[in-house]
Protein backbone atom coordinates (compact mmCIF):
# COMPACT_ATOMS: atom_id res chain seq x y z
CA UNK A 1 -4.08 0.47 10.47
CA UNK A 2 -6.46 -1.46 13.21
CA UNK A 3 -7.95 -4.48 12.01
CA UNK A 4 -11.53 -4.54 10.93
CA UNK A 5 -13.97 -4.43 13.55
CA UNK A 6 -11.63 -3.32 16.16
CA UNK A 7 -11.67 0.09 17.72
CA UNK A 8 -8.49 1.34 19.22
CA UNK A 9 -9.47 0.48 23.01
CA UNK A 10 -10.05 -3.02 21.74
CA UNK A 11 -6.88 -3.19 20.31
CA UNK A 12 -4.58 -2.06 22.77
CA UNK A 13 -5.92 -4.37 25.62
CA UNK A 14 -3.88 -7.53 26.17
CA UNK A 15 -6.63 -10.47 25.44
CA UNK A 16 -5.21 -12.60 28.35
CA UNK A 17 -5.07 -9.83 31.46
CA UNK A 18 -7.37 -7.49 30.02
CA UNK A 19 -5.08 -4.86 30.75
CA UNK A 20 -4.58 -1.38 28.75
CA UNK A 21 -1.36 -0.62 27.27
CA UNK A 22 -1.90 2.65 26.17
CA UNK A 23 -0.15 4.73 23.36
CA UNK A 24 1.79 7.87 24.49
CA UNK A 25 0.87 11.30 22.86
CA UNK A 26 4.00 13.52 23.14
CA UNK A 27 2.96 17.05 22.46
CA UNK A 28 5.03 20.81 23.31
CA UNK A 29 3.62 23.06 26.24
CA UNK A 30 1.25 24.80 23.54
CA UNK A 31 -1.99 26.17 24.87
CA UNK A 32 -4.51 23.70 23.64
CA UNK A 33 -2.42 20.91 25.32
CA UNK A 34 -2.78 22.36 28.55
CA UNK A 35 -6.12 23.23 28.42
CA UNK A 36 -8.70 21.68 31.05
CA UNK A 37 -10.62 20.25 28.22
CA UNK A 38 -7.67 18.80 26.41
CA UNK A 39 -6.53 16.76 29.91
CA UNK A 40 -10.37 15.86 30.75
CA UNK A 41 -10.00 13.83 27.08
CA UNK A 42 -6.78 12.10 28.23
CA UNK A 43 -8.54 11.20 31.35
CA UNK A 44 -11.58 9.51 29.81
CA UNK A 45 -9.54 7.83 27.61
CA UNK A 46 -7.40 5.30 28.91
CA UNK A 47 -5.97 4.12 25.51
CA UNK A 48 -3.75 7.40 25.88
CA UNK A 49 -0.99 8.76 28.18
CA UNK A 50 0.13 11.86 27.52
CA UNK A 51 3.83 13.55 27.95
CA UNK A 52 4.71 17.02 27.41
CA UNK A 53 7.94 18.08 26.46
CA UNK A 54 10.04 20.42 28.66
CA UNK A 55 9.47 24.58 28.19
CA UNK A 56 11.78 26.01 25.91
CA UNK A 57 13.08 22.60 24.61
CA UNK A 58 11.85 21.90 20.99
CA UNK A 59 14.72 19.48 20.28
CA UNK A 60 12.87 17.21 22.69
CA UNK A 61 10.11 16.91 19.61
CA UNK A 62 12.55 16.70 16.90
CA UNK A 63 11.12 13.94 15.21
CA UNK A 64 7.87 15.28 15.34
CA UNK A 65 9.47 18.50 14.03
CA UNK A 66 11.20 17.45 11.40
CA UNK A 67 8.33 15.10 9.85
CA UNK A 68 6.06 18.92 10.10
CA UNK A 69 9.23 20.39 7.93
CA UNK A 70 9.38 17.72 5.51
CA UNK A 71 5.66 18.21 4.90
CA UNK A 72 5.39 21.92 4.55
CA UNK A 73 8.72 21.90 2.06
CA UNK A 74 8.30 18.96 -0.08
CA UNK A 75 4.11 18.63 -0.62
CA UNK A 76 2.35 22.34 1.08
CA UNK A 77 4.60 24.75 0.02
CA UNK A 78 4.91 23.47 -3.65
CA UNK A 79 1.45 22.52 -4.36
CA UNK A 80 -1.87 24.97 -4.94
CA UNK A 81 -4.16 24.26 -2.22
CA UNK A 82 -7.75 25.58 -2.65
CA UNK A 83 -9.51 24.60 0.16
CA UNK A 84 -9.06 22.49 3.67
CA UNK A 85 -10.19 19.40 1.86
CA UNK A 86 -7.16 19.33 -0.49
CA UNK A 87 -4.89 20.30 2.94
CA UNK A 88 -6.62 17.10 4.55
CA UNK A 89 -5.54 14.86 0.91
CA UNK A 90 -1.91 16.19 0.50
CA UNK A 91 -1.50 15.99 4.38
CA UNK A 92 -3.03 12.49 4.78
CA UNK A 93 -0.63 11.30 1.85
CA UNK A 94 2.48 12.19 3.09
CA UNK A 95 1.67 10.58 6.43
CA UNK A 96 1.16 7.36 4.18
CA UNK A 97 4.10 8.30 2.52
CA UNK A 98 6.37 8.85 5.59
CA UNK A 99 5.13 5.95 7.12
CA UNK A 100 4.88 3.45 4.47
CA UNK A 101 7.07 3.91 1.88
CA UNK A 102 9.88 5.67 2.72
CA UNK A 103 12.79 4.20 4.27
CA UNK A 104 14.63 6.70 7.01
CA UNK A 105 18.01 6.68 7.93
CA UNK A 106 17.19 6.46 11.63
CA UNK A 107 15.75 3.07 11.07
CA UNK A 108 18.55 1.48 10.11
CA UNK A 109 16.78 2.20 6.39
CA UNK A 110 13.57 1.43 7.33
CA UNK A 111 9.96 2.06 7.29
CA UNK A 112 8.60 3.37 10.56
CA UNK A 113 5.57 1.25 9.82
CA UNK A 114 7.60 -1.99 9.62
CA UNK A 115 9.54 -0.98 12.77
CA UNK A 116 6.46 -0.31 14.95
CA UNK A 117 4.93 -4.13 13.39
CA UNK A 118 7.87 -5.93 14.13
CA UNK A 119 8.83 -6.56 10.49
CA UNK A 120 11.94 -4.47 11.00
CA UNK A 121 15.19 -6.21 11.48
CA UNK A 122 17.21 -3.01 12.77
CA UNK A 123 20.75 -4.91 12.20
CA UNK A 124 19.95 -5.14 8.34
CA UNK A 125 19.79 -2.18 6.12
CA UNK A 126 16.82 -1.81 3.90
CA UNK A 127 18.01 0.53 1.34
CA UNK A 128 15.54 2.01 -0.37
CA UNK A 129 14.96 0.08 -3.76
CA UNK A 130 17.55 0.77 -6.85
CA UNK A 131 19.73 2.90 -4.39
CA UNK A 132 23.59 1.71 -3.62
CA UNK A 133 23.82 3.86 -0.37
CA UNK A 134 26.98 3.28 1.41
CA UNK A 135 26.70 1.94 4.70
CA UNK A 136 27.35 3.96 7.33
């Protein structure tokens, strides 16, 4: 979450140099990523770079993929959605889900959230609370 008052741009430009560090977009070879409209956004905005993953190699977005799976099989396929609105709710809280609250074994146990702020120390554990998990 930016701060308030801060659009992304602002954010991502180093106060002292003034320089961009932009966030990198991995996406697959799909259509839409290709398209001459799609690159003509990532060249007018500079806050983005933007990677493709090799043809035929899906195991090069398997994080990606496997956050898409959790999704569909534990909140779209078990839930009656009417409409694109309740797609946009269920969707937008497993991302704060996934993000926030749990804790994933990649991390060392811990939140991707707290990871990407720093808050993270990867050497410790973070089990998720009232869990005795062994360690690995």
């Amino acid at each position: 979450m930016l701060p308030e008052g801060l659009d992304l741009l602002e954010y991502l430009t180093d106060p002292v140099t003034g320089e961009v560090v932009p966030i990198t977009l991995v996406t697959d070879n799909g259509g839409p990523f290709r398209s001459a409209t799609f690159a003509a956004l990532i060249e007018n905005t500079p806050e983005l770079d933007h990677v493709r993953t090799r043809v035929r190699t899906p195991g090069q977005n398997g994080v990606r993929e496997r956050a898409f799976q959790s999704l569909k099989y534990e909140r779209l396929y078990r839930e009656q959605i009417d409409d694109i609105h309740d797609l946009v709710e269920h969707g937008e809280d497993f991302r704060a889900e996934f993000n926030t609250v749990r804790p994933h074994e990649a991390l060392s146990w811990n939140r991707p959230r707290d990871v990407h702020l720093g808050l993270a120390d990867p050497g410790t554990p973070n089990f998720p609370e009232g869990e005795n998990l062994p360690l690995p």
